[in-house]
C-alpha atoms as a PDB file:
ATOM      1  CA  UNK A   1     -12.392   3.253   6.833  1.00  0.00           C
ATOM      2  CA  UNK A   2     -13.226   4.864   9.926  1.00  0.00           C
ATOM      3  CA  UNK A   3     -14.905   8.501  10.186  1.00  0.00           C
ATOM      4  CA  UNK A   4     -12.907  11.270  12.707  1.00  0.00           C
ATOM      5  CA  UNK A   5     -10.932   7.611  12.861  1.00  0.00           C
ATOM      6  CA  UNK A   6     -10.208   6.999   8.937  1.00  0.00           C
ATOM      7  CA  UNK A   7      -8.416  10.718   8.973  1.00  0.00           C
ATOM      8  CA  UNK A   8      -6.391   9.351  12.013  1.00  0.00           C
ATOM      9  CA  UNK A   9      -5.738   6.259  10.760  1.00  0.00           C
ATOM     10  CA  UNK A  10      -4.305   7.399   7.702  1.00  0.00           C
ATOM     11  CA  UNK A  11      -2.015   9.552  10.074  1.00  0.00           C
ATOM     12  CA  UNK A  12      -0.870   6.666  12.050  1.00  0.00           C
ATOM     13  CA  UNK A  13       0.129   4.820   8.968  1.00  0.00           C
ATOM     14  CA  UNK A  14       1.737   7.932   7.703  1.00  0.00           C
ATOM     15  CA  UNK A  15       3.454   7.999  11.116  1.00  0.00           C
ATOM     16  CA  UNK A  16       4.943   4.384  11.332  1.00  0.00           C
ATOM     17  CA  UNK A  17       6.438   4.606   7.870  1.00  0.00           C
ATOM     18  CA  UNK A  18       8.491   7.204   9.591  1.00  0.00           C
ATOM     19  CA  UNK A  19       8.918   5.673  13.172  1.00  0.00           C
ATOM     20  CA  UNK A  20       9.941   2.269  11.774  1.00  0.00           C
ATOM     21  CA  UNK A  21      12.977   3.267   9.678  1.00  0.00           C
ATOM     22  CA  UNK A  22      14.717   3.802  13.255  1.00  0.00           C
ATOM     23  CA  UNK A  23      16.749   0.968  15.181  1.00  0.00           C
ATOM     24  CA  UNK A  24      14.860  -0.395  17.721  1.00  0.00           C
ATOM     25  CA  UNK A  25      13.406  -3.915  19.357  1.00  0.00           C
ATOM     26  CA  UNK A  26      10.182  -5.262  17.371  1.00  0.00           C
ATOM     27  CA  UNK A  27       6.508  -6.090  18.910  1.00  0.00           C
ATOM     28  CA  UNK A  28       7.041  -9.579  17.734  1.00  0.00           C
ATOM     29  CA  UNK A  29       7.759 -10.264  14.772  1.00  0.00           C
ATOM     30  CA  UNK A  30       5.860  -7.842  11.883  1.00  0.00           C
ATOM     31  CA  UNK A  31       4.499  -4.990  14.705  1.00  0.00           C
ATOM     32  CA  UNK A  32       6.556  -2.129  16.329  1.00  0.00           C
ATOM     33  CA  UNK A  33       7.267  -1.671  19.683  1.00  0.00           C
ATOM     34  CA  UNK A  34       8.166   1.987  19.179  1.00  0.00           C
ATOM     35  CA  UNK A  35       5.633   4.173  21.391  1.00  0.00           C
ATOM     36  CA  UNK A  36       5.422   6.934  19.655  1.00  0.00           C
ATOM     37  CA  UNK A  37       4.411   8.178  16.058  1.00  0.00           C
ATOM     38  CA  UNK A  38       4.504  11.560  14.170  1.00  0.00           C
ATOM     39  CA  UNK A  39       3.412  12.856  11.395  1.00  0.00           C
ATOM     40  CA  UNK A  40       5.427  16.361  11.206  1.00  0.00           C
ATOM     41  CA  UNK A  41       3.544  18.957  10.941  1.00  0.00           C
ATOM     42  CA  UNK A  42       0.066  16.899  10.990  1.00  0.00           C
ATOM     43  CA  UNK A  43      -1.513  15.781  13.619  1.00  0.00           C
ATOM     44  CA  UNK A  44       0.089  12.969  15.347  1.00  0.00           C
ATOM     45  CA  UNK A  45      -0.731  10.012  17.317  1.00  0.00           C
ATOM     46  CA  UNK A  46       0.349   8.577  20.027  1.00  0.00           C
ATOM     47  CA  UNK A  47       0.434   4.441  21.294  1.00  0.00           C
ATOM     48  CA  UNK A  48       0.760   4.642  24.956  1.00  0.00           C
ATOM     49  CA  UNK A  49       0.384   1.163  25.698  1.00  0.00           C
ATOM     50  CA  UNK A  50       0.560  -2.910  23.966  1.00  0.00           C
ATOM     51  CA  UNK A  51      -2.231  -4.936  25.479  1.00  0.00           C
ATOM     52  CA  UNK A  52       1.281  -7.817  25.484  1.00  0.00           C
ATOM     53  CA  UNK A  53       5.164  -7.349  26.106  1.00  0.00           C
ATOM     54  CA  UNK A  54       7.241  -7.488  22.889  1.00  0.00           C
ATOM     55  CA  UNK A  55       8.251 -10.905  23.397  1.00  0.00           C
ATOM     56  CA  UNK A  56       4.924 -12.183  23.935  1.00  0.00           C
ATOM     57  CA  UNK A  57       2.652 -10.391  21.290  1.00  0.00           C
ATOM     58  CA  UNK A  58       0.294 -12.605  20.194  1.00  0.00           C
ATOM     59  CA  UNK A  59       0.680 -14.854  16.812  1.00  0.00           C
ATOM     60  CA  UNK A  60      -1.537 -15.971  14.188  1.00  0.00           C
ATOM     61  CA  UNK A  61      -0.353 -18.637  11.268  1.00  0.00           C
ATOM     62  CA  UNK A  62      -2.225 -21.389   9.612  1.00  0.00           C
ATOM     63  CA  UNK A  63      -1.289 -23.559   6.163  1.00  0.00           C
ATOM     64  CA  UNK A  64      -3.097 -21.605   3.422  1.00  0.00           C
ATOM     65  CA  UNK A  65      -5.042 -24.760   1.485  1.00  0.00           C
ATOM     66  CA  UNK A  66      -6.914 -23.975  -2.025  1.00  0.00           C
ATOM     67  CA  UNK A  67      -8.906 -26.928  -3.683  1.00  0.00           C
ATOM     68  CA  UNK A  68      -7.486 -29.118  -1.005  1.00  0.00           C
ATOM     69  CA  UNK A  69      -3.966 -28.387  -1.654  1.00  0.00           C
ATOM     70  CA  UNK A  70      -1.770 -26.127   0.796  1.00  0.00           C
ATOM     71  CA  UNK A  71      -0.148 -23.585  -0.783  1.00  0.00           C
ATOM     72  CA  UNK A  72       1.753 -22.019   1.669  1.00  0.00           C
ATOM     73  CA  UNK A  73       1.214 -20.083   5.278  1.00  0.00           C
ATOM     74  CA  UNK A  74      -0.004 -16.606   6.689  1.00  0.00           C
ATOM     75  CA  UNK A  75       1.950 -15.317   9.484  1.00  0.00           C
ATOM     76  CA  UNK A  76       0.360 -12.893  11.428  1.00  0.00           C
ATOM     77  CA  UNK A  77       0.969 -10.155  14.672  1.00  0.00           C
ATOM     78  CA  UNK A  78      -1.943  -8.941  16.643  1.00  0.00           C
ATOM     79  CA  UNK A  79      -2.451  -6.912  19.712  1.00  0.00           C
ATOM     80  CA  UNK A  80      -4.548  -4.591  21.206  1.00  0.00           C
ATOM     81  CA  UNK A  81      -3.099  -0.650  21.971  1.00  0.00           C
ATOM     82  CA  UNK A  82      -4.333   2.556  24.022  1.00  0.00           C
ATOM     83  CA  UNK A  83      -3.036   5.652  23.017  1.00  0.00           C
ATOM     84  CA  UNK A  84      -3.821   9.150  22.565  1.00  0.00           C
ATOM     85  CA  UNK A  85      -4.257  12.222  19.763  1.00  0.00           C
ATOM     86  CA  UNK A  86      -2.104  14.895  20.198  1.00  0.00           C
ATOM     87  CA  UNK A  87      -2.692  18.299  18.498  1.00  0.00           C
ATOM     88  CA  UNK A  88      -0.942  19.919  15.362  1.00  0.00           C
ATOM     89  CA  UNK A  89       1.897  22.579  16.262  1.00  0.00           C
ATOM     90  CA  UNK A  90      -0.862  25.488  15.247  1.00  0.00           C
ATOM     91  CA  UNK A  91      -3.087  24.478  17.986  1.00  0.00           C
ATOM     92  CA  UNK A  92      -0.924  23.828  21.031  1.00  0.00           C
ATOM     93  CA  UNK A  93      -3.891  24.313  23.801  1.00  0.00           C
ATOM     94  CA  UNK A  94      -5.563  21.459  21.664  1.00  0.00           C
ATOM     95  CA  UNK A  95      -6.726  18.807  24.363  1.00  0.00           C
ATOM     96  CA  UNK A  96      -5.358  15.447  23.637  1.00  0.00           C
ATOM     97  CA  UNK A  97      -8.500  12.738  23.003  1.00  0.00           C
ATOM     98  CA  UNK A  98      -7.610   9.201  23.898  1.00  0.00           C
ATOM     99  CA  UNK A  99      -7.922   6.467  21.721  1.00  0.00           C
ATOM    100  CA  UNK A 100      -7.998   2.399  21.628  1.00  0.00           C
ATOM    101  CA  UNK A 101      -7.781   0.286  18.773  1.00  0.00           C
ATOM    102  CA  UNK A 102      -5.720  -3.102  17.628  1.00  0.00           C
ATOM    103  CA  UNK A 103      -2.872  -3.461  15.506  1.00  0.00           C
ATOM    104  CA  UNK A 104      -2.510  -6.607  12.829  1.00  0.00           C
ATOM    105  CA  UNK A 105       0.402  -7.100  10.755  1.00  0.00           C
ATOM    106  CA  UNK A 106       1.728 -10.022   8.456  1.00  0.00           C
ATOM    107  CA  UNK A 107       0.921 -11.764   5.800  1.00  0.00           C
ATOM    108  CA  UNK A 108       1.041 -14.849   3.200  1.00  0.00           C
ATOM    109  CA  UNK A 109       4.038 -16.872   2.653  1.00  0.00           C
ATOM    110  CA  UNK A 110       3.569 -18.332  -1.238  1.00  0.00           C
ATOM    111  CA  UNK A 111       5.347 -22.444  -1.011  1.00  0.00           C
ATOM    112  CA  UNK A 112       8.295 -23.660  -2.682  1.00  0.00           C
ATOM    113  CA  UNK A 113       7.918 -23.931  -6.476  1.00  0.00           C
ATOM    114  CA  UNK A 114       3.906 -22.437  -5.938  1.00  0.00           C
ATOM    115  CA  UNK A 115       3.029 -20.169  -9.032  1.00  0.00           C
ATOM    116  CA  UNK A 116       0.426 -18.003  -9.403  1.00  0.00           C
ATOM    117  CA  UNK A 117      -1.713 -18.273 -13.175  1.00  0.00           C
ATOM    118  CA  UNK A 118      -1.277 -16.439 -16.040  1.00  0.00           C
ATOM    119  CA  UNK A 119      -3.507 -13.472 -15.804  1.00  0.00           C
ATOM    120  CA  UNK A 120      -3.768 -12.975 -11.835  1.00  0.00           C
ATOM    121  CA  UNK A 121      -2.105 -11.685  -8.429  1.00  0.00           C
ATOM    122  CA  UNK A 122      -2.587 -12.011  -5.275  1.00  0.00           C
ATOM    123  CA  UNK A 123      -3.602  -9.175  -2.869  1.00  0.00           C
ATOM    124  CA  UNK A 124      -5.167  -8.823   0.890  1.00  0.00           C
ATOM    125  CA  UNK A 125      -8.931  -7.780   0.407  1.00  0.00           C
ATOM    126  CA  UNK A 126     -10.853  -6.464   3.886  1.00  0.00           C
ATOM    127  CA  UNK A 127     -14.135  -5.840   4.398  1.00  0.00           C
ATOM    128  CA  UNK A 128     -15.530  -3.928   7.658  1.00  0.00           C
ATOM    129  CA  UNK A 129     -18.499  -6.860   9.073  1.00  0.00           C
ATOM    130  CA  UNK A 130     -22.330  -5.643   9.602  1.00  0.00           C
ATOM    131  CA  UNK A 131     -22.453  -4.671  13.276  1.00  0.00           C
ATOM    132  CA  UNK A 132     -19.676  -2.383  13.833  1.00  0.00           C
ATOM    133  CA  UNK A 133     -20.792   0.298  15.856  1.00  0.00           C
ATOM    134  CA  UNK A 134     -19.024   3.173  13.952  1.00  0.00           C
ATOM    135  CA  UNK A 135     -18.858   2.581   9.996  1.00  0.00           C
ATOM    136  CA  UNK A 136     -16.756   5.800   9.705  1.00  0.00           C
ATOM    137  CA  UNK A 137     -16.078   8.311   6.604  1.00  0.00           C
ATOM    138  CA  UNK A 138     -16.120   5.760   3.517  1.00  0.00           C
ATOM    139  CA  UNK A 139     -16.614   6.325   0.027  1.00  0.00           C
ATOM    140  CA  UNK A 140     -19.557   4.232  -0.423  1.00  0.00           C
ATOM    141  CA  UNK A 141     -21.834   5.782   2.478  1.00  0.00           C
ATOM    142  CA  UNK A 142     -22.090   2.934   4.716  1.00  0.00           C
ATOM    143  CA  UNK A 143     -24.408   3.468   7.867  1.00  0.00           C
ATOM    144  CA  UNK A 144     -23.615   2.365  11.009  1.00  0.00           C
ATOM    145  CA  UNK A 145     -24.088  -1.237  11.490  1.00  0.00           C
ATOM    146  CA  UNK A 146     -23.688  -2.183   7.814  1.00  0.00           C
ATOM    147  CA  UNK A 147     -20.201  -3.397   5.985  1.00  0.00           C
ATOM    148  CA  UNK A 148     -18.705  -2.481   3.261  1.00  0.00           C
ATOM    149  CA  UNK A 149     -15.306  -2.458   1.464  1.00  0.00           C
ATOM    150  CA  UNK A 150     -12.228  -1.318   3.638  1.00  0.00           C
ATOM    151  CA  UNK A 151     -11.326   0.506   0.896  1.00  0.00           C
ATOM    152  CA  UNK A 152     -11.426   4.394  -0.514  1.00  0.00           C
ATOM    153  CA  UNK A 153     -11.047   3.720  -3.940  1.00  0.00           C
ATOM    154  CA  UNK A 154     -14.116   2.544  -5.616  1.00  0.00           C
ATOM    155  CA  UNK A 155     -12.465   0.704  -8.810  1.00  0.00           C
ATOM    156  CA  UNK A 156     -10.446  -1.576  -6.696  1.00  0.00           C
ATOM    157  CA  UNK A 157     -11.146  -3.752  -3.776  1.00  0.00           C
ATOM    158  CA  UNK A 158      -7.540  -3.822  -2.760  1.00  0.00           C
ATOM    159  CA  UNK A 159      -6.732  -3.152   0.569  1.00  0.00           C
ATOM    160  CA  UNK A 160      -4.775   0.052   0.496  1.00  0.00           C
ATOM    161  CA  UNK A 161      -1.411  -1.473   2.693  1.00  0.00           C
ATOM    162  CA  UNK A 162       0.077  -4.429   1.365  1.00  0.00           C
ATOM    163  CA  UNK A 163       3.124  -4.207   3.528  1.00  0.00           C
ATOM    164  CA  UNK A 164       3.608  -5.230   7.188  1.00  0.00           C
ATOM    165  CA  UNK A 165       4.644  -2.468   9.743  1.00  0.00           C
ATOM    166  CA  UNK A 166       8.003  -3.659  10.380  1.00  0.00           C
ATOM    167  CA  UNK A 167      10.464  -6.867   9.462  1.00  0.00           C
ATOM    168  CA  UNK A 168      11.103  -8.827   6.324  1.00  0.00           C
ATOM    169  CA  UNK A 169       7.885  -8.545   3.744  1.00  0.00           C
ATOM    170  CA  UNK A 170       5.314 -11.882   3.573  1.00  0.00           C
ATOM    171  CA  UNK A 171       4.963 -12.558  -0.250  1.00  0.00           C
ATOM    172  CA  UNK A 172       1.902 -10.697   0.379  1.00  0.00           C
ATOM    173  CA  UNK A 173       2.093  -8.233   3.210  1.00  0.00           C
ATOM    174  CA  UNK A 174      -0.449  -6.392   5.107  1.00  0.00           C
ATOM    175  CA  UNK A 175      -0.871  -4.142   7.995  1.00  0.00           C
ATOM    176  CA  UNK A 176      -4.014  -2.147   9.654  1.00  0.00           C
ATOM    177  CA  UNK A 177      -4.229  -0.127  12.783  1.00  0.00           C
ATOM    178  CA  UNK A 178      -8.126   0.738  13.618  1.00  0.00           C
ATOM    179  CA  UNK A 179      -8.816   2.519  16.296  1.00  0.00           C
ATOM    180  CA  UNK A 180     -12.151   4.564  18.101  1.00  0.00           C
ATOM    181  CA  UNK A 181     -12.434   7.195  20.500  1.00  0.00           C
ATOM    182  CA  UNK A 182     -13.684   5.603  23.820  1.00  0.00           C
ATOM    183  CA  UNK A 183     -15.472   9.181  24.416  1.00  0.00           C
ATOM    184  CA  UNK A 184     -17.476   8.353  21.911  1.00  0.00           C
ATOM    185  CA  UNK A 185     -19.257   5.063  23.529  1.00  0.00           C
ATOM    186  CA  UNK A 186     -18.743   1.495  23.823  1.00  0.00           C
ATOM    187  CA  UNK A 187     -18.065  -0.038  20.610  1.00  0.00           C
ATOM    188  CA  UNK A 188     -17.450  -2.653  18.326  1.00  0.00           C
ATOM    189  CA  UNK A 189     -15.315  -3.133  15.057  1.00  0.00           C
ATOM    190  CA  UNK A 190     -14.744  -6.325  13.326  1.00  0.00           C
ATOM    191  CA  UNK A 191     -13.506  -7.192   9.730  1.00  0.00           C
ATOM    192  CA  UNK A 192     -12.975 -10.169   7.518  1.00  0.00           C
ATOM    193  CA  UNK A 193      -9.761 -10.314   5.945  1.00  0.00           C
ATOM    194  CA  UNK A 194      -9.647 -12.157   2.691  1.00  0.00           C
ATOM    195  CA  UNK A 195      -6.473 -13.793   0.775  1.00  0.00           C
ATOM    196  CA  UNK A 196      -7.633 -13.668  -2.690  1.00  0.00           C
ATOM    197  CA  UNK A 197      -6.174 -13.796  -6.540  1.00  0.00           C
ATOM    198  CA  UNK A 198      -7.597 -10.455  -9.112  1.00  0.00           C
ATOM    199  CA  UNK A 199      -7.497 -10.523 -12.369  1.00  0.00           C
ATOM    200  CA  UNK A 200      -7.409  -6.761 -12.958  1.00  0.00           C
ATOM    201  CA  UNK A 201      -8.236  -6.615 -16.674  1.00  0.00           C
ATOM    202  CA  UNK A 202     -11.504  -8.701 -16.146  1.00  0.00           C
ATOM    203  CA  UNK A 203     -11.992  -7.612 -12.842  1.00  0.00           C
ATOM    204  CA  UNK A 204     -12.704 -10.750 -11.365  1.00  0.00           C
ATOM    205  CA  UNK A 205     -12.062 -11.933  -7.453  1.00  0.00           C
ATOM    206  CA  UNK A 206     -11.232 -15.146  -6.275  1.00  0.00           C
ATOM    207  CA  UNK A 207     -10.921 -15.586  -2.754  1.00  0.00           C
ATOM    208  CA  UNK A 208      -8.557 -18.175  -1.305  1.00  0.00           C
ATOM    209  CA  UNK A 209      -9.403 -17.889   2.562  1.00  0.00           C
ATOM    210  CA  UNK A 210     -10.236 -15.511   5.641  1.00  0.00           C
ATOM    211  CA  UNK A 211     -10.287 -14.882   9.005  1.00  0.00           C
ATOM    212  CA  UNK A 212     -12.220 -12.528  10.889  1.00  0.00           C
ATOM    213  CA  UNK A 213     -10.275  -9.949  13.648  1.00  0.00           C
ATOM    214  CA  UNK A 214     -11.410  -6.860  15.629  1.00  0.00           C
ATOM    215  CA  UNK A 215     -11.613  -5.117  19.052  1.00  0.00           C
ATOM    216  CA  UNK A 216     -14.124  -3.953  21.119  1.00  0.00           C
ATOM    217  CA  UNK A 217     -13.480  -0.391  23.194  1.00  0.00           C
ATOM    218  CA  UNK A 218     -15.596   0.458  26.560  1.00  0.00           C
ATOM    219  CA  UNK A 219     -16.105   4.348  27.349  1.00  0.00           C
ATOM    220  CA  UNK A 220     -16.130   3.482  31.711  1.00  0.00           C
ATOM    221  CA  UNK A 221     -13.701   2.347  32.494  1.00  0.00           C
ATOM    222  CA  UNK A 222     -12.039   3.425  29.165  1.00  0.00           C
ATOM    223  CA  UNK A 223     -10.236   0.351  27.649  1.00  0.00           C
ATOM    224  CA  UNK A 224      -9.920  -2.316  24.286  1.00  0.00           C
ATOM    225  CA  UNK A 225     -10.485  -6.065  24.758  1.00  0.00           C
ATOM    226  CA  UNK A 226      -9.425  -8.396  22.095  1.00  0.00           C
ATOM    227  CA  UNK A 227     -10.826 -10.012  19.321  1.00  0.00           C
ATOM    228  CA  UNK A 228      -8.505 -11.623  17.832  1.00  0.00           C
ATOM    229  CA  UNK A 229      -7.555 -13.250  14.524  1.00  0.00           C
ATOM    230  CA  UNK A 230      -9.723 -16.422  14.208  1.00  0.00           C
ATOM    231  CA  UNK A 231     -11.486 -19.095  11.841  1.00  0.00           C
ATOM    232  CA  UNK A 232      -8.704 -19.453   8.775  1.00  0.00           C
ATOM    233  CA  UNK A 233     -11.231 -21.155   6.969  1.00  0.00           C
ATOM    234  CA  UNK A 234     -12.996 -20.244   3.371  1.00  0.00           C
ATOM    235  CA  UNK A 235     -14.530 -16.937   3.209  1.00  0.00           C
ATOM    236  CA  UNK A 236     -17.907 -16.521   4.446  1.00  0.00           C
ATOM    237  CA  UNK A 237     -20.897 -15.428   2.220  1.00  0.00           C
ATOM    238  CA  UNK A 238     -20.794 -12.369   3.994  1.00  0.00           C
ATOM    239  CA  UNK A 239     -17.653 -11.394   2.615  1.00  0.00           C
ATOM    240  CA  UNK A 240     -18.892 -11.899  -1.016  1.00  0.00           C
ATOM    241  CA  UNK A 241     -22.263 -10.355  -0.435  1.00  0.00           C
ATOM    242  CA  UNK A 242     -20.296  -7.036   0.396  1.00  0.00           C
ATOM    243  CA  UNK A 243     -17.773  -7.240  -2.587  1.00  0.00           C
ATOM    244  CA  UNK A 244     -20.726  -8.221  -5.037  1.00  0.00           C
ATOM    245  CA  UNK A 245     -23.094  -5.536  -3.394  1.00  0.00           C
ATOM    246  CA  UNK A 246     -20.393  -2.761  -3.261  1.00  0.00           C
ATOM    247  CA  UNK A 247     -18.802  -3.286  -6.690  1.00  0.00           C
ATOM    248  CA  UNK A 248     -21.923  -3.587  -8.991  1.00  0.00           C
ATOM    249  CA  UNK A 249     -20.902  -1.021 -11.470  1.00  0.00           C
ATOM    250  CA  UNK A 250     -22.874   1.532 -10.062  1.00  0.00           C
ATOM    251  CA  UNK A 251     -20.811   2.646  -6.558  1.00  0.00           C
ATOM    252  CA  UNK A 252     -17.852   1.605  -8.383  1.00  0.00           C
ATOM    253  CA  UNK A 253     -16.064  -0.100 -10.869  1.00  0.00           C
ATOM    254  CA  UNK A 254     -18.412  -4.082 -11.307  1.00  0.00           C
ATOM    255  CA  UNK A 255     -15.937  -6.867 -10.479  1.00  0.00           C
ATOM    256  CA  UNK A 256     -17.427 -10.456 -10.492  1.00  0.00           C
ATOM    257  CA  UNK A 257     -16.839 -13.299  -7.544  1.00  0.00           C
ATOM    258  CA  UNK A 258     -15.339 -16.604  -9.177  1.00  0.00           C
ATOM    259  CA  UNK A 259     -15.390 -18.595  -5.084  1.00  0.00           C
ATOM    260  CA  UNK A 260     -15.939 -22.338  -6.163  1.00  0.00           C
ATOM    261  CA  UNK A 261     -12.194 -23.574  -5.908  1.00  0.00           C
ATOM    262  CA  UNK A 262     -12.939 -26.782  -7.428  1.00  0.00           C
ATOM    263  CA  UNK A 263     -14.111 -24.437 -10.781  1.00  0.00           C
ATOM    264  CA  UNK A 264     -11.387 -21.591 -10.788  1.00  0.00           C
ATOM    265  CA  UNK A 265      -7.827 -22.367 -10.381  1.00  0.00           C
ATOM    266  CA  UNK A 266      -5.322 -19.664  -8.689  1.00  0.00           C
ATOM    267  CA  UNK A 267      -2.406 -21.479  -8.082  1.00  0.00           C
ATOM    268  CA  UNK A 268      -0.108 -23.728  -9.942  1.00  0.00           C
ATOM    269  CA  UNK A 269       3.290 -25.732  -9.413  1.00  0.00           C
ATOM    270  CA  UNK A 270       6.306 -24.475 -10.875  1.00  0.00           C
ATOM    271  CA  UNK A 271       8.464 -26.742 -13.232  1.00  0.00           C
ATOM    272  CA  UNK A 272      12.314 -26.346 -11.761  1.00  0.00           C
ATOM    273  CA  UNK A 273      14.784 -24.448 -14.626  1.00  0.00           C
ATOM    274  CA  UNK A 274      16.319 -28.081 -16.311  1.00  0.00           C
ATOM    275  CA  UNK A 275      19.810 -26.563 -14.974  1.00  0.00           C
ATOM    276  CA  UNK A 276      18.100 -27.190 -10.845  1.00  0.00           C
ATOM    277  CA  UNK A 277      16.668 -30.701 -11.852  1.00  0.00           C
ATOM    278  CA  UNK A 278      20.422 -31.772 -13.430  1.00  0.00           C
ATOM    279  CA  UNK A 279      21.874 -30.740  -9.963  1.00  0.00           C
ATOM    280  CA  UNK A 280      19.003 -32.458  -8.449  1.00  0.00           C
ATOM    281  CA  UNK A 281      19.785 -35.971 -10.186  1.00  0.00           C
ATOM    282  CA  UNK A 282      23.324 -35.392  -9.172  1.00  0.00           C
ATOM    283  CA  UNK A 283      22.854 -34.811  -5.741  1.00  0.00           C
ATOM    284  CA  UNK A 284      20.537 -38.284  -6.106  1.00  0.00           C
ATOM    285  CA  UNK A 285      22.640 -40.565  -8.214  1.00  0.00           C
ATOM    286  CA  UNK A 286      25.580 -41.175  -5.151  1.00  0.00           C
ATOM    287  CA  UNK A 287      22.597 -41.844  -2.343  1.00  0.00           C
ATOM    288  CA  UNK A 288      21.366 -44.479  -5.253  1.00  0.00           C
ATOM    289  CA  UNK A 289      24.176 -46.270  -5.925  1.00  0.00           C
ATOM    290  CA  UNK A 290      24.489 -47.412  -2.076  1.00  0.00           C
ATOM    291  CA  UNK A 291      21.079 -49.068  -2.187  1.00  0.00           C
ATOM    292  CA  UNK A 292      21.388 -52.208  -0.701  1.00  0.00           C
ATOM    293  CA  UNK A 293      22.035 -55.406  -3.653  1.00  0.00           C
ATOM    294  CA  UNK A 294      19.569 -57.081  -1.608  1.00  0.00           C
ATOM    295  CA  UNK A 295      16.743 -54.096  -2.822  1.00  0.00           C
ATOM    296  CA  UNK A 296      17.598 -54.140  -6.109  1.00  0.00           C
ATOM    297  CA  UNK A 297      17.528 -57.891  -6.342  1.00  0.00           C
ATOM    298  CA  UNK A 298      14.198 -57.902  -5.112  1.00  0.00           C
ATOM    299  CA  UNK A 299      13.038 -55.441  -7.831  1.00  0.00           C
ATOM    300  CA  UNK A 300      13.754 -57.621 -10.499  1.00  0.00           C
ATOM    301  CA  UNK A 301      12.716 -60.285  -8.967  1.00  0.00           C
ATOM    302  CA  UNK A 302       8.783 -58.415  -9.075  1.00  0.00           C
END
């Protein structure tokens, strides 16, 4: 995840699980507008400023399609944030460090009677692109400037939060709150961010789609410009190249890509229960018998 950043990061998210249980006015519809976030007795963090106002926080949705066939919608919530560390209670003459990042937060809406096939789920799977600046404490030693799996756990590709931030739950949720230290230098972080259905007893990945989000921070003047969510669109080779390369049985536990749509289903319709279609054909049968005579005489006529 992200070095001096990952350990924050893990704070933050620690943090908003206790901010967000409070009353308060959302940033939009999935992201919090609450300024501040603790951690008790850890070190806490602190969101000084939305790049947007709450009721104008940037959206992201587009119709999820698989084999040429939409299966339902994500529904995203991005914006940009400055903020600052603030120390633990033990070291009150700690200076504070400031900090910039982006927060995303959403998800994928499954359609009406859209099933999922025997065998598989669906998750959120991200993986941090080649060229961020700062690659950041991960457990499979990524360099600066290389990607790899936004992940700690080496068995699983599985983004770690598959929930939003705030509101009602997506079918599939996620949320992520990166962030860098502008002291540190201008930088760049960007990440693909891939829908995708695991079979976790054969450990095989099949990606539905992705889109690619991130931020850029600038050490003078400090500050966070916006990349934001972008290209819903089938995953790019990039995106397998890091799963494939990262999960070979060797860092971690080998999982296999299965990306050819046309080749390996992941969704299928679901039949309604006989007692929905009976109420269906009942709801049908009064709208039928007021057809026109005319329209049925010209049926029998063909």
């Amino acid at each position: 995840m992200r070095s001096m950043q990952w350990i924050s990061r893990s704070l933050l998210m620690y943090a908003l699980a206790f901010v967000t249980s409070a009353a308060r006015a959302d940033h939009g519809t999935y992201l919090p507008s609450a300024s501040f976030f603790t951690g008790g007795t850890t070190p806490t963090a602190r969101i000084d400023s939305w790049g947007f106002t709450d009721a104008t926080t940037p959206v992201f949705n587009a119709n999820v399609v698989y084999n040429g066939v939409t299966e339902g919608t994500i529904n995203f919530n991005y914006d940009t944030f400055t903020g600052t560390t603030l120390p633990p209670a033990t070291f009150p003459a700690t200076p504070a460090v400031s900090l910039a990042g982006a927060g995303l937060s959403g998800g994928f809406n499954i359609g009406q009677n859209v099933g999922v096939i025997a065998g598989f789920s669906l998750a959120w799977v991200q993986v941090v692109l080649p060229g961020t600046t700062i690659a950041g404490q991960n457990a499979w030693n990524a360099a600066n400037g290389s990607g790899f799996p936004d992940t700690q756990d080496t068995t699983s590709p599985i983004y770690p939060f598959q929930t939003v931030a705030v509101g009602a739950n997506p079918t599939v949720g996620f949320v992520d709150f990166p962030f860098r230290y502008p002291s540190q230098g201008n930088q760049t972080w960007r990440a693909e961010l891939g829908l995708v259905a695991l079979n976790n007893s054969t450990h095989q990945i099949r990606p539905v789609e992705s889109f690619i989000w991130g931020f850029d921070v600038t050490k003078s003047p400090e500050g966070v410009s916006m990349s934001p969510p972008q290209q819903w669109s089938p995953v790019n080779d990039t995106f397998d190249n890091i799963l494939i390369t990262s999960f070979n049985g060797t860092k971690g536990t080998l999982w296999t890509m299965q990306d050819v749509p046309s080749v390996y289903p992941i969704f299928t319709m679901i039949t309604p229960e006989p007692g929905c279609l009976n109420i269906l054909l009942l709801t049908a049968l009064p709208v039928l018998s007021r057809r026109p005579r005319r329209g049925a005489a010209l049926a029998v006529a063909t």
